[in-house]
N, C-alpha and C. Protein backbone atom coordinates (compact mmCIF):
# COMPACT_ATOMS: atom_id res chain seq x y z
N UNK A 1 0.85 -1.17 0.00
CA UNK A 1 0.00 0.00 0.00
C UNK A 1 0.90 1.24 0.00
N UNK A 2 0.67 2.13 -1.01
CA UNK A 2 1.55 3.30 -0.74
C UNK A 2 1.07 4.17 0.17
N UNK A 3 2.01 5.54 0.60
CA UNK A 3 1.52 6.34 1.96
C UNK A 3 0.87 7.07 1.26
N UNK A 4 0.03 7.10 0.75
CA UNK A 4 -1.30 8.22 0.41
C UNK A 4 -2.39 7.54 0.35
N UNK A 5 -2.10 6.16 0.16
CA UNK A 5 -3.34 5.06 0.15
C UNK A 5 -3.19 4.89 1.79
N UNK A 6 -2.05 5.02 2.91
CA UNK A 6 -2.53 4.50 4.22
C UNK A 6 -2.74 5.71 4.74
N UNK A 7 -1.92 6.81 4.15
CA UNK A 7 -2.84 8.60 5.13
C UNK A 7 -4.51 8.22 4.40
N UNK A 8 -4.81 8.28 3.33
CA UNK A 8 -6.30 8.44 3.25
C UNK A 8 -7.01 7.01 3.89
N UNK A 9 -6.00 6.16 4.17
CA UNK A 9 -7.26 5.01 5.17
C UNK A 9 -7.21 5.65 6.24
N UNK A 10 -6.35 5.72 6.86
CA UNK A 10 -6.08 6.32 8.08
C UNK A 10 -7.15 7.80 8.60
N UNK A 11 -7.21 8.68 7.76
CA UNK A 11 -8.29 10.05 7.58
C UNK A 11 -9.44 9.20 7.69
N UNK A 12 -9.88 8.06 7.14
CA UNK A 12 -11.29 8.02 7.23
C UNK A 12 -11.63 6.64 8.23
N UNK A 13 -10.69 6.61 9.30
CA UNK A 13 -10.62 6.29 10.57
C UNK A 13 -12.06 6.81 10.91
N UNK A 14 -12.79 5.93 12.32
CA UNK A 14 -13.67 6.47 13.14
C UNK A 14 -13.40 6.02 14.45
N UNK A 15 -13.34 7.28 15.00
CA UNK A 15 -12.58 7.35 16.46
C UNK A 15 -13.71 8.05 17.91
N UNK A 16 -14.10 6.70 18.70
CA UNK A 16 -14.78 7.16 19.83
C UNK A 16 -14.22 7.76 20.83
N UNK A 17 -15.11 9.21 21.37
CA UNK A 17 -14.53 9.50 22.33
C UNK A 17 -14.96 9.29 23.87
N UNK A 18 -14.58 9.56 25.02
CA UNK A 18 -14.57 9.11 26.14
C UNK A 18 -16.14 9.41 26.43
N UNK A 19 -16.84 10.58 25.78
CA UNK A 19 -17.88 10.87 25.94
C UNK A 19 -19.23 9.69 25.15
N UNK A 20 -18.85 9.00 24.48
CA UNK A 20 -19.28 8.08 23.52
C UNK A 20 -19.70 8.86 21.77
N UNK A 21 -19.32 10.30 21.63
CA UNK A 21 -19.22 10.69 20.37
C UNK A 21 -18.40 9.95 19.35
N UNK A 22 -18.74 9.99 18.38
CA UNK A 22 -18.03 9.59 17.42
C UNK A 22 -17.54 10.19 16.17
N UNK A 23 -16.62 10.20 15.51
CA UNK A 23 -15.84 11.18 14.89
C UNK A 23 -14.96 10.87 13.88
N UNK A 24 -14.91 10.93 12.58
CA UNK A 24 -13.77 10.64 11.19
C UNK A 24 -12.46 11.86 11.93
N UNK A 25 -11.44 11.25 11.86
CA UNK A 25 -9.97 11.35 11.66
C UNK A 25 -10.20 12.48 10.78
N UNK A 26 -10.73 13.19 9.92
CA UNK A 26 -10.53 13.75 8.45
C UNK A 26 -11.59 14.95 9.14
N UNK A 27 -12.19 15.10 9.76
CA UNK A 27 -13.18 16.12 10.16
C UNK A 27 -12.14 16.52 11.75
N UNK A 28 -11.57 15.88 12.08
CA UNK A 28 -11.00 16.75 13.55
C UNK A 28 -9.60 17.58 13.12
N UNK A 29 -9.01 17.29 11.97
CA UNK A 29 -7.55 17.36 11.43
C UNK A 29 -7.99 18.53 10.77
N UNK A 30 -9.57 18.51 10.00
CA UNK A 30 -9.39 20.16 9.48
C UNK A 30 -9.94 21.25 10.10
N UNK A 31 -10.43 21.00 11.76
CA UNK A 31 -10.06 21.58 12.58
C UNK A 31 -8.58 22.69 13.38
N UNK A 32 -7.96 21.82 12.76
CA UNK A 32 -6.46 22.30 13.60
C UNK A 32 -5.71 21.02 13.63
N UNK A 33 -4.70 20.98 14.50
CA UNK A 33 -3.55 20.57 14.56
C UNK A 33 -4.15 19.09 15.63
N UNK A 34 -3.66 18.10 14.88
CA UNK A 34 -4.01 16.79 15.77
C UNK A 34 -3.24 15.73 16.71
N UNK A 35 -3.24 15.37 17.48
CA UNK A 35 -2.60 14.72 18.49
C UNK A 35 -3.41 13.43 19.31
N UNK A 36 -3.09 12.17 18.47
CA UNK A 36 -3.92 10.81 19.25
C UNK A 36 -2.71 10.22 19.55
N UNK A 37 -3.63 9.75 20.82
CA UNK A 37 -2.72 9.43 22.09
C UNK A 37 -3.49 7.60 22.06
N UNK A 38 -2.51 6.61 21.88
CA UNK A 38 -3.42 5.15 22.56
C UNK A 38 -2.19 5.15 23.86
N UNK A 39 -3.53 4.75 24.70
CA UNK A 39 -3.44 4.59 26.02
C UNK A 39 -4.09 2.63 26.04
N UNK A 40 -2.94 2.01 26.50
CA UNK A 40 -3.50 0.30 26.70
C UNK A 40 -4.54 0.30 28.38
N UNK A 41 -5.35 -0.71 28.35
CA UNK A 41 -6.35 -0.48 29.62
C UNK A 41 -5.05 -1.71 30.16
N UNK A 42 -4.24 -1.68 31.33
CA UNK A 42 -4.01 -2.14 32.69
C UNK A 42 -4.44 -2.44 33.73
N UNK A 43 -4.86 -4.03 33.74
CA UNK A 43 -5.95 -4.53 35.03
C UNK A 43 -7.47 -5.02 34.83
């Protein structure tokens, strides 16, 4: 897969948030500047 074929899979990602919203990768990025964090659950 080339990197424009895995940035555009990647953009149309759907990502839940803690609140249970849900959200495309590609709508928060043309917002501003993006920063995802995975955090593993421990216990």
């Amino acid at each position: 897969m080339a990197l424009t074929e895995t940035y555009q899979a990647a953009m149309d990602a759907e990502v839940t948030f803690s609140d249970g919203t849900d959200y495309r990768l590609r709508n928060l990025w043309e917002k501003g500047p993006l920063l995802l964090v995975f955090l593993r659950h421990f216990g």
